[in-house]
C-alpha atoms as a PDB file:
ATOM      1  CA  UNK A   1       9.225   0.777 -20.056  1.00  0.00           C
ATOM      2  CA  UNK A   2       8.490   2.711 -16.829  1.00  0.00           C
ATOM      3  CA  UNK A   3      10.887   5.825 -18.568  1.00  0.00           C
ATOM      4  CA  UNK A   4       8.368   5.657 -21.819  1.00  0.00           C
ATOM      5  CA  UNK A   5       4.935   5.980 -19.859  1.00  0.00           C
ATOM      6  CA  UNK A   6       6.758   9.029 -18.387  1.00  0.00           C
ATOM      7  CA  UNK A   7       8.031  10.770 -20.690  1.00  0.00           C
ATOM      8  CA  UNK A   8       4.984  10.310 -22.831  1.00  0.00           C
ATOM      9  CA  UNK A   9       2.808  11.720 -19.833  1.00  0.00           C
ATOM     10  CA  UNK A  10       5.304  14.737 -19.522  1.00  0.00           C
ATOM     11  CA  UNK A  11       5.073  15.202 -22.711  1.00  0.00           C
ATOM     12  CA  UNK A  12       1.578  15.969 -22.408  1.00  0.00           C
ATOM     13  CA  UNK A  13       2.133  17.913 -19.403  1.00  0.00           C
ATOM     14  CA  UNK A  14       1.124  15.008 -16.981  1.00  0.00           C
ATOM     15  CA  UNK A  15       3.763  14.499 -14.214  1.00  0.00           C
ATOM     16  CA  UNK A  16       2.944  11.472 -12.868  1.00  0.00           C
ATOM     17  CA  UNK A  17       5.652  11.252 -10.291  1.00  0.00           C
ATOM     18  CA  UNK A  18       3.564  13.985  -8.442  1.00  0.00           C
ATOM     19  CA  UNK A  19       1.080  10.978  -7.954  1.00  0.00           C
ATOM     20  CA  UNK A  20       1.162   8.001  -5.181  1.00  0.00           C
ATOM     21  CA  UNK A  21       2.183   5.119  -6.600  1.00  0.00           C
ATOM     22  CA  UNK A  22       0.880   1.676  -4.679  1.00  0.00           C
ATOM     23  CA  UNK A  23       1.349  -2.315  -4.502  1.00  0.00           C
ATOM     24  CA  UNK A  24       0.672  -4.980  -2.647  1.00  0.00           C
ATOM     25  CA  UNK A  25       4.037  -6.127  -0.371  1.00  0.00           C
ATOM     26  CA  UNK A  26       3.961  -9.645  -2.605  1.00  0.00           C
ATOM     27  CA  UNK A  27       5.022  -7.576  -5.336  1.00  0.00           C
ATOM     28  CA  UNK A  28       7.511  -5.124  -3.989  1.00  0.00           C
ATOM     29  CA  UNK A  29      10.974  -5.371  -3.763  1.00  0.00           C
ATOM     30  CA  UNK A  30      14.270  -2.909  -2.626  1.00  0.00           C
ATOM     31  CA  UNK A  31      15.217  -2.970  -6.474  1.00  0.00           C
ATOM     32  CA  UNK A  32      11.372  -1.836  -7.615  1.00  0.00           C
ATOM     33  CA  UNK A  33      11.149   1.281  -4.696  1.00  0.00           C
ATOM     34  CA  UNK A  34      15.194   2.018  -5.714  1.00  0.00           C
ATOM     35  CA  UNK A  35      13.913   1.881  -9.214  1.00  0.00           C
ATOM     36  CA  UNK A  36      10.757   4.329  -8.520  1.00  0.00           C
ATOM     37  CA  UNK A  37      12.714   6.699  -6.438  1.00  0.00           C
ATOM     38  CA  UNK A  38      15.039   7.081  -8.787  1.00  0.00           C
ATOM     39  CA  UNK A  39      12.318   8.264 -11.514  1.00  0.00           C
ATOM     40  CA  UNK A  40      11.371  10.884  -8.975  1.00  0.00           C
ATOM     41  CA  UNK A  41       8.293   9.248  -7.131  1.00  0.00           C
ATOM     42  CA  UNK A  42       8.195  10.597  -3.945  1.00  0.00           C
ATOM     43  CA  UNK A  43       4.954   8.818  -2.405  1.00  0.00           C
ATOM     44  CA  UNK A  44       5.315   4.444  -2.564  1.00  0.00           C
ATOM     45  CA  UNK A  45       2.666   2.896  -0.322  1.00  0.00           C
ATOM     46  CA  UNK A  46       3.131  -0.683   0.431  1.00  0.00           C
ATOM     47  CA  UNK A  47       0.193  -2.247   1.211  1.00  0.00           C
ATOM     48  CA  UNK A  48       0.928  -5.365   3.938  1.00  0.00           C
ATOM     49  CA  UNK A  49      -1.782  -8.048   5.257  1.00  0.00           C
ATOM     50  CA  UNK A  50      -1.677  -9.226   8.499  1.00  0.00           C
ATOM     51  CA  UNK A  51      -3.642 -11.541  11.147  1.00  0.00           C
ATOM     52  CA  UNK A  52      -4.482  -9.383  14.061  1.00  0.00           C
ATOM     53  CA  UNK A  53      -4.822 -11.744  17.244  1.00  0.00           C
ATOM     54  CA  UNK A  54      -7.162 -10.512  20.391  1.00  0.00           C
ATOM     55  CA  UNK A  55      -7.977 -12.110  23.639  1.00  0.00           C
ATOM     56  CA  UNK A  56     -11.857 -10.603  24.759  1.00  0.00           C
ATOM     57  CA  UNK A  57     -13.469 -12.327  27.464  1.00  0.00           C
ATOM     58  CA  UNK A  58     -11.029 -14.725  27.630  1.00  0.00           C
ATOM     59  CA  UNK A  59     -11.214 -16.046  23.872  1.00  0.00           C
ATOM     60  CA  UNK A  60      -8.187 -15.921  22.082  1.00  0.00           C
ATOM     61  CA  UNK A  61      -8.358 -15.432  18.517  1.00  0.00           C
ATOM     62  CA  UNK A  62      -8.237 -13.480  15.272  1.00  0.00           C
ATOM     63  CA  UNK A  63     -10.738 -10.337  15.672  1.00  0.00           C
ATOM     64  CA  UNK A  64     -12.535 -10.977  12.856  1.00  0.00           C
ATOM     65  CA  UNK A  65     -14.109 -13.983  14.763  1.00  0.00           C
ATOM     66  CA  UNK A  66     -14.565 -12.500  17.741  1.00  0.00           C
ATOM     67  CA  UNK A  67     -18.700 -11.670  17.742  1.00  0.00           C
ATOM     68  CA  UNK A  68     -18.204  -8.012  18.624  1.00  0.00           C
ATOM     69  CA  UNK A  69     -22.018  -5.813  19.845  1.00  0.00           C
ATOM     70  CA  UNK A  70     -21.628  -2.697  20.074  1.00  0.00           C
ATOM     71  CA  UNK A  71     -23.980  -0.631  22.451  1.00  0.00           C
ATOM     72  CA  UNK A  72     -25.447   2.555  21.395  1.00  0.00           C
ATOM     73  CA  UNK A  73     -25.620   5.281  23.707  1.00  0.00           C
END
């Protein structure tokens, strides 16, 4: 299916391998990116979540519950 959207793009002039192509990392897989290179696209973001764990002041935890002022100057 991914060969028919584009060659009906290029037929139009529209080379959509020129374009960034993106997914979350619950989707991706070595066969998909082997399968998009292959087509010609050049630019395959994988987009990844992660927990990002801080100690400040002594607290230990993820930063989005740290309570974090920040001082103008």
């Amino acid at each position: 299916m991914l060969r028919e959207v584009l060659s009906f793009f290029k037929q139009e002039g529209i080379d959509l391998t020129q374009y960034p192509i993106t997914f979350d990392s619950w989707y991706g897989s070595k066969e998909l990116i082997d399968m998009l290179s292959e087509e010609g696209f050049t630019q395959i973001l994988i987009h990844a979540k992660g927990n990002y764990v801080f100690k400040i002041d002594g607290k230990k935890q993820k930063l989005s519950a740290h309570e974090l002022i920040v001082s103008k100057t």
